[in-house]
N, C-alpha and C. Protein backbone atom coordinates (compact mmCIF):
# COMPACT_ATOMS: atom_id res chain seq x y z
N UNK A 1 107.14 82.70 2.10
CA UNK A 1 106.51 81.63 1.36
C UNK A 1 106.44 81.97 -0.12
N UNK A 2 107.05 83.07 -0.40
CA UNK A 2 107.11 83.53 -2.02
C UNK A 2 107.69 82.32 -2.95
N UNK A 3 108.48 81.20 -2.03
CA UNK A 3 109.57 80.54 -2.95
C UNK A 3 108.16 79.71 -3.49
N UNK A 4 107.60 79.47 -3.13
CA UNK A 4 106.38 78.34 -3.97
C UNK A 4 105.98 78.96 -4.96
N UNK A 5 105.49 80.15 -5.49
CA UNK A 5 104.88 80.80 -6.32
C UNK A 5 105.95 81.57 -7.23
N UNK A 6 107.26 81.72 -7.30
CA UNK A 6 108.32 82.31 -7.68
C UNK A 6 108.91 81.30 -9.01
N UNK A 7 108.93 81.36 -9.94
CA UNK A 7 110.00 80.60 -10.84
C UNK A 7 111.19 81.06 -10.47
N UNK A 8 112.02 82.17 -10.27
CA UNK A 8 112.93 82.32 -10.19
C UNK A 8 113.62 81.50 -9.01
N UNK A 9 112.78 81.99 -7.32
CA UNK A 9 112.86 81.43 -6.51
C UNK A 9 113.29 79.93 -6.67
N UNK A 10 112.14 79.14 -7.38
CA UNK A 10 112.26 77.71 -7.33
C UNK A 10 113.51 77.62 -8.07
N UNK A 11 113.77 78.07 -9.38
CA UNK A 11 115.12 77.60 -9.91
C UNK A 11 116.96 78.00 -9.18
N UNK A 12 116.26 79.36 -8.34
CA UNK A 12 117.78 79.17 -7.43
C UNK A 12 117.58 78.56 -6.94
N UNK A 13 116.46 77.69 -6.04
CA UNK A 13 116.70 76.95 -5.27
C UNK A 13 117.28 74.91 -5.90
N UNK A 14 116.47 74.99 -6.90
CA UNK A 14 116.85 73.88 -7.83
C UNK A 14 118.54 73.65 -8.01
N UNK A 15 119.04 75.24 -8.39
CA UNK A 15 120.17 74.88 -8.44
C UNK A 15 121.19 75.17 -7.54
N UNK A 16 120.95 75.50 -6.31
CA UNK A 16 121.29 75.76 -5.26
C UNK A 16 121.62 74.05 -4.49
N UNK A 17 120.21 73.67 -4.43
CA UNK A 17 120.19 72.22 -3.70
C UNK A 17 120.74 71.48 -4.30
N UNK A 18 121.07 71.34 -5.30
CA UNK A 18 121.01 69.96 -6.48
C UNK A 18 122.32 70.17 -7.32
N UNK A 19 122.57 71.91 -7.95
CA UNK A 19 123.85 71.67 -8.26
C UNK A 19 125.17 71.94 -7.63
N UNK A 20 125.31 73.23 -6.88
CA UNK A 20 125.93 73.73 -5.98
C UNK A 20 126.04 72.38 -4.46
N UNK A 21 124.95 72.09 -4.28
CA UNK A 21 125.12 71.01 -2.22
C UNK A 21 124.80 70.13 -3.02
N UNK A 22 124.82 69.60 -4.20
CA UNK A 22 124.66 67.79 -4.46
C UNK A 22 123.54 67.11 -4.12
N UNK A 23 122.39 67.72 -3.56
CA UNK A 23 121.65 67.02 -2.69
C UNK A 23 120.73 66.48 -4.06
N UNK A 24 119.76 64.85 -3.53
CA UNK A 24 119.40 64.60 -4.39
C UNK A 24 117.54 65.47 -4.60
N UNK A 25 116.83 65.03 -5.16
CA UNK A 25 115.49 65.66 -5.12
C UNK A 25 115.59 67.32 -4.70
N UNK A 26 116.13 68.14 -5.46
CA UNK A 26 116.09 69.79 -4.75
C UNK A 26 115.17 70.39 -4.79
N UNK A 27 114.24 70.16 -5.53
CA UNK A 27 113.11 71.17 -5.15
C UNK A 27 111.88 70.41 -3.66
N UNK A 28 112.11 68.93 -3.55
CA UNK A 28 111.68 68.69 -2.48
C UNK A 28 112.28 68.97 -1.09
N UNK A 29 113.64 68.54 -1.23
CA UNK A 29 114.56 68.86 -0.38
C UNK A 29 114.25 70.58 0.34
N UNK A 30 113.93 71.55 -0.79
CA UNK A 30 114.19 73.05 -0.49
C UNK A 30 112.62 73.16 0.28
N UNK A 31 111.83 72.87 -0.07
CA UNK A 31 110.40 72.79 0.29
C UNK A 31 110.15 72.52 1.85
N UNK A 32 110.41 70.73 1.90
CA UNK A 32 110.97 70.18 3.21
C UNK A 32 111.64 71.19 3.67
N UNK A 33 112.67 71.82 3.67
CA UNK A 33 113.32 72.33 4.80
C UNK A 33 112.63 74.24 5.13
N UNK A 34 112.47 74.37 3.97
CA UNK A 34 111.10 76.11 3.86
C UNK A 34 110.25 75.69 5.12
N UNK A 35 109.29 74.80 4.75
CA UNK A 35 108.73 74.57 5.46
C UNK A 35 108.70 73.97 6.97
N UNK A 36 109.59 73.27 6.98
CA UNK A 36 109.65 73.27 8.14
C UNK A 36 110.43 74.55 9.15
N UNK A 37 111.22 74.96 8.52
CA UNK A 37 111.45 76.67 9.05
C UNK A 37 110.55 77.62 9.36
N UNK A 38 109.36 77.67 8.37
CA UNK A 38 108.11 78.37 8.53
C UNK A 38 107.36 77.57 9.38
N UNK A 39 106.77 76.77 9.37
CA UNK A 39 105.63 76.19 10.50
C UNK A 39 106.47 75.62 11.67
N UNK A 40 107.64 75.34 11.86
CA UNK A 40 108.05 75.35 13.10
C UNK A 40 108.63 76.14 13.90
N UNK A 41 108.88 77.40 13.44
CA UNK A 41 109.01 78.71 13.55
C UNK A 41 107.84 79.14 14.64
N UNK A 42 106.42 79.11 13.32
CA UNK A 42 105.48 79.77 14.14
C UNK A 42 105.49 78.88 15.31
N UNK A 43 105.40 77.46 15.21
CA UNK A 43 104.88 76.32 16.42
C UNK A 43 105.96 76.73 17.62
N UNK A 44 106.95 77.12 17.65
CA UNK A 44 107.33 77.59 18.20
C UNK A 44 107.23 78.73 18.85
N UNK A 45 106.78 79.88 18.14
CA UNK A 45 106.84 81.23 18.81
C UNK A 45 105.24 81.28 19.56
N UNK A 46 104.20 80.57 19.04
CA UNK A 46 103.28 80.18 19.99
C UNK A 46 103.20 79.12 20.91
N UNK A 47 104.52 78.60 21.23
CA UNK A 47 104.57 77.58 22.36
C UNK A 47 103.38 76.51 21.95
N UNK A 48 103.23 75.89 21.37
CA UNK A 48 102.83 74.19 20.75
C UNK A 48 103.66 73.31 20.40
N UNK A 49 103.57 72.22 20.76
CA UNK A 49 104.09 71.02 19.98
C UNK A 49 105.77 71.95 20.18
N UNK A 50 106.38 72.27 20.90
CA UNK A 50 107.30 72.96 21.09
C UNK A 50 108.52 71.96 20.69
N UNK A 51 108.54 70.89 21.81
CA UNK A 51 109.92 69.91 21.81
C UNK A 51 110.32 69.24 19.98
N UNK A 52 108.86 69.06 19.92
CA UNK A 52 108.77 68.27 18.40
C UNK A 52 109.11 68.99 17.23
N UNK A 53 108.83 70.57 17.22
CA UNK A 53 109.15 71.71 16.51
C UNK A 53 110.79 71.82 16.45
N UNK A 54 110.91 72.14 17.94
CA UNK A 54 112.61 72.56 18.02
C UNK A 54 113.10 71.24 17.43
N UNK A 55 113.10 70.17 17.55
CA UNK A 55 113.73 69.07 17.09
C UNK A 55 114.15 68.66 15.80
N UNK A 56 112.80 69.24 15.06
CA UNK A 56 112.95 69.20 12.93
C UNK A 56 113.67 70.66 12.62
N UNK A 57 113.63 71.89 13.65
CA UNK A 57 114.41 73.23 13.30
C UNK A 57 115.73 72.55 13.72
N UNK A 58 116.23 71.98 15.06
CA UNK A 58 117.36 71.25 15.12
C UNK A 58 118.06 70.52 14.11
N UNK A 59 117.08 69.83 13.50
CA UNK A 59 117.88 68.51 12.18
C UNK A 59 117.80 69.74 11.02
N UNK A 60 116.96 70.56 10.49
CA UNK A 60 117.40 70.93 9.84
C UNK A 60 118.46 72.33 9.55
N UNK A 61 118.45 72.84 10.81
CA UNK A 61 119.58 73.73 11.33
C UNK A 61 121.21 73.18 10.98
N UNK A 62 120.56 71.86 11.41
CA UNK A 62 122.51 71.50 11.55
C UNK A 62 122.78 70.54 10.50
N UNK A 63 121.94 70.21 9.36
CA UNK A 63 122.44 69.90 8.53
C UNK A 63 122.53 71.04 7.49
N UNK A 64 122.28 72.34 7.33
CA UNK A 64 122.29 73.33 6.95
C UNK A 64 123.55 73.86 7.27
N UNK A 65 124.17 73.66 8.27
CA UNK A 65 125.58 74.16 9.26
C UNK A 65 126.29 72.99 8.37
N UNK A 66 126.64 71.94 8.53
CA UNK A 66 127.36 71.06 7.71
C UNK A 66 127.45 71.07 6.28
N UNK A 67 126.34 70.84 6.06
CA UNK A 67 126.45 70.93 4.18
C UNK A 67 126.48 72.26 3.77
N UNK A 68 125.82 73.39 3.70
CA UNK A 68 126.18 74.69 3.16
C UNK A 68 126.93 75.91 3.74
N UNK A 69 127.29 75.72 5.38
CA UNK A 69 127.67 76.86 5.81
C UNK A 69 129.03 76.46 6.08
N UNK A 70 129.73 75.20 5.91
CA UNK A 70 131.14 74.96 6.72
C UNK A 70 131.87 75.01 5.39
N UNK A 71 133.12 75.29 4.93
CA UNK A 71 134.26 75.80 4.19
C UNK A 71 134.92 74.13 4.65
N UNK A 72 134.96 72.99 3.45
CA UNK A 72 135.82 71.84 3.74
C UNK A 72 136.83 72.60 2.73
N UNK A 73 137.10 73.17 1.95
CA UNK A 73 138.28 73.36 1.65
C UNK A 73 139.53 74.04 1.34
N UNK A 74 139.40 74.67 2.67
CA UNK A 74 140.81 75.36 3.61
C UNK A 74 140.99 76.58 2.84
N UNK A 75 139.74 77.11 2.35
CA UNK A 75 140.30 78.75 1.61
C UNK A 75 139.48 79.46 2.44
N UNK A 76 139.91 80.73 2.81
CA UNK A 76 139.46 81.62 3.70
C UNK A 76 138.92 80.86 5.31
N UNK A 77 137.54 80.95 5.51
CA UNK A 77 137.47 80.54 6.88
C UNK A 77 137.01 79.68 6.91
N UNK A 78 136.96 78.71 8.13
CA UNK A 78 136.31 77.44 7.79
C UNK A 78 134.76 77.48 8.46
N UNK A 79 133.73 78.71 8.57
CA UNK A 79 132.64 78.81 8.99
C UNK A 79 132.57 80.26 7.73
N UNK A 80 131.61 79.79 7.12
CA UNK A 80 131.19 80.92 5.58
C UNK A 80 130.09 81.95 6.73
N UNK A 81 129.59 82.94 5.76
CA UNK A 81 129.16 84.01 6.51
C UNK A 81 127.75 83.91 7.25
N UNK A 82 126.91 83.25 6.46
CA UNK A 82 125.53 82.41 7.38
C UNK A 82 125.90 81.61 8.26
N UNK A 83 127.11 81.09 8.21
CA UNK A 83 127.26 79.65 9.07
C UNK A 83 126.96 80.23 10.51
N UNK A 84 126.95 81.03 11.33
CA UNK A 84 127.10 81.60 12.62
C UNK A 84 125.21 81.51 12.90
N UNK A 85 124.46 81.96 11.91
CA UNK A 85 123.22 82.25 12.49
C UNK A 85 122.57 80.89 12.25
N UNK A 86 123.18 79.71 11.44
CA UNK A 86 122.15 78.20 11.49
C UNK A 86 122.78 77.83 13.02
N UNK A 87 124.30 77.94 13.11
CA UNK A 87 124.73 77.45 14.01
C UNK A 87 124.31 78.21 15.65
N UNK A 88 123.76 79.47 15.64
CA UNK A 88 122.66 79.52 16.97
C UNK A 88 121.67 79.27 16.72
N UNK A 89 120.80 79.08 15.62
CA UNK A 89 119.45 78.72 15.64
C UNK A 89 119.76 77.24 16.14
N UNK A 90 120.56 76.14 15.50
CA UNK A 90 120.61 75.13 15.98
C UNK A 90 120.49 75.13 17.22
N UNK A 91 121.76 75.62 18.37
CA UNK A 91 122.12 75.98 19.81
C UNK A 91 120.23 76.39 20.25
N UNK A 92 119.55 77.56 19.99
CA UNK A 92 118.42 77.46 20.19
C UNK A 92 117.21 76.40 20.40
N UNK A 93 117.43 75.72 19.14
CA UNK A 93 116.48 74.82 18.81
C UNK A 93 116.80 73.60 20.23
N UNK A 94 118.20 73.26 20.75
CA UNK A 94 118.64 72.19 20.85
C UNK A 94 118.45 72.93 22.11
N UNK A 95 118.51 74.04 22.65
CA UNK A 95 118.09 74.05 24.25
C UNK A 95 116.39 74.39 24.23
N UNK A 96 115.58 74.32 23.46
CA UNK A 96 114.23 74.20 23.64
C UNK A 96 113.84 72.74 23.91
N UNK A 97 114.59 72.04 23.04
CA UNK A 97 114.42 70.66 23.35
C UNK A 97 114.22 70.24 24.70
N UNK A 98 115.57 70.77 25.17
CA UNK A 98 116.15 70.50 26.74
C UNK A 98 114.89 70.88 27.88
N UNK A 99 114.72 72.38 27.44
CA UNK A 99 113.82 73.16 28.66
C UNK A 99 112.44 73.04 28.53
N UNK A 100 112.00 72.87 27.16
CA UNK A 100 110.61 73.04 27.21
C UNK A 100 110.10 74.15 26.15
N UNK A 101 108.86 74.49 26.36
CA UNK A 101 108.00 75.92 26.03
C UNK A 101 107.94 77.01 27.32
N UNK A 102 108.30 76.29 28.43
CA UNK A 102 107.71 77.24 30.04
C UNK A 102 106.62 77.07 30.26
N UNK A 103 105.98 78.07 31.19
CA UNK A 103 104.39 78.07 31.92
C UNK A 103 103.49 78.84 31.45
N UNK A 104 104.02 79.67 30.36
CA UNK A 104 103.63 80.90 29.46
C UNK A 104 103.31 80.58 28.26
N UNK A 105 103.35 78.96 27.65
CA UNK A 105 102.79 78.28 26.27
C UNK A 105 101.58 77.85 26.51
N UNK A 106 101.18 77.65 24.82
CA UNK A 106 100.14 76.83 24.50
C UNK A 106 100.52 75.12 24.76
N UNK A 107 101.78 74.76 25.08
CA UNK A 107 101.76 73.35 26.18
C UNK A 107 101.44 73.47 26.59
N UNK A 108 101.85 74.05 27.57
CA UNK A 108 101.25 74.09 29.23
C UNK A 108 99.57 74.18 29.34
N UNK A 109 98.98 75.22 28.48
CA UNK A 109 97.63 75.32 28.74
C UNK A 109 96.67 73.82 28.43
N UNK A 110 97.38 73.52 27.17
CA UNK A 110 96.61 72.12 26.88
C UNK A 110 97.21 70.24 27.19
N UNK A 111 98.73 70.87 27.67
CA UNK A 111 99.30 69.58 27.61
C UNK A 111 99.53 69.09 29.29
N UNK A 112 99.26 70.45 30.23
CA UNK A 112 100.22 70.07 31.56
C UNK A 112 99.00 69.58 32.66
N UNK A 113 99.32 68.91 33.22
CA UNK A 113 98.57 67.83 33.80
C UNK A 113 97.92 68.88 35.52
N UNK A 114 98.74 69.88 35.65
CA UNK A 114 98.57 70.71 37.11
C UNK A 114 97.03 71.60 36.69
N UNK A 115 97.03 71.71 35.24
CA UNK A 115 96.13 72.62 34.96
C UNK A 115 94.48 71.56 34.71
N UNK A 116 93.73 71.70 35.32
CA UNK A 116 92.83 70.88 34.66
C UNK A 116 91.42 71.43 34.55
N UNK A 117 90.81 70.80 33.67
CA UNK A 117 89.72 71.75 33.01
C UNK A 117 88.31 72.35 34.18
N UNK A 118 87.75 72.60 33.64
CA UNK A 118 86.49 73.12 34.83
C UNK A 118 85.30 72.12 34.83
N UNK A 119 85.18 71.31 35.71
CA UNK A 119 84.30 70.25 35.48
C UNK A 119 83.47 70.43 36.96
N UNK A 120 82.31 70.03 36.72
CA UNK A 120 81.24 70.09 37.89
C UNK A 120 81.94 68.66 38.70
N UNK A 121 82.12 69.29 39.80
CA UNK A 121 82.25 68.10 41.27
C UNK A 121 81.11 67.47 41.25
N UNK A 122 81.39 66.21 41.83
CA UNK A 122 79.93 65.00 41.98
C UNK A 122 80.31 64.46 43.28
């Protein structure tokens, strides 16, 4: 989270997003996607809000794989040297979707319907 408090940080990233990938708004753009790397990261590694997590690490995994990690023009390889680790985090993200958190998350404890709270019988 240094890039918020960093001038330097913010201006590679300024010109990273904006002049280098074209993208429009770069310091929101870089923020948006920080962040959602960081808090869906953690939401993830504590099993919460799991499907919804993997899903924004998904979109922004694989537009990360498209716009900065793929080589469109035919010099050297056509997957650059990060491109391999967005492109399993994506694969990750996109089979959490599929499977879940498991029986071992913070879903399960608060979201799964088998588990139910301790209430006095009447």
């Amino acid at each position: 989270m240094h890039f918020f408090s960093s001038k330097e940080s913010r201006d590679f990233f300024e010109n990273w997003f904006g002049k280098e990938l074209g993208l429009p708004a770069p310091l929101l753009m870089a923020v948006l996607a920080k962040g959602t790397e960081f808090f869906g990261g953690i939401l993830i590694l504590v099993g919460l809000f799991t499907r919804i997590s993997a899903s924004l690490v998904a979109i922004v995994m694989g537009v990360a794989t498209l716009v900065a990690n793929l080589s469109y023009h035919g010099n050297d390889n056509f997957i650059k040297q990060d491109g391999l680790i967005t492109i399993s985090c994506f694969l990750f993200a996109v089979l959490l979707i599929i499977t879940g958190a498991g029986k071992y998350s913070l879903d399960t404890v608060f979201f799964s319907s088998k588990l139910k709270p301790l209430t006095r019988e009447q």
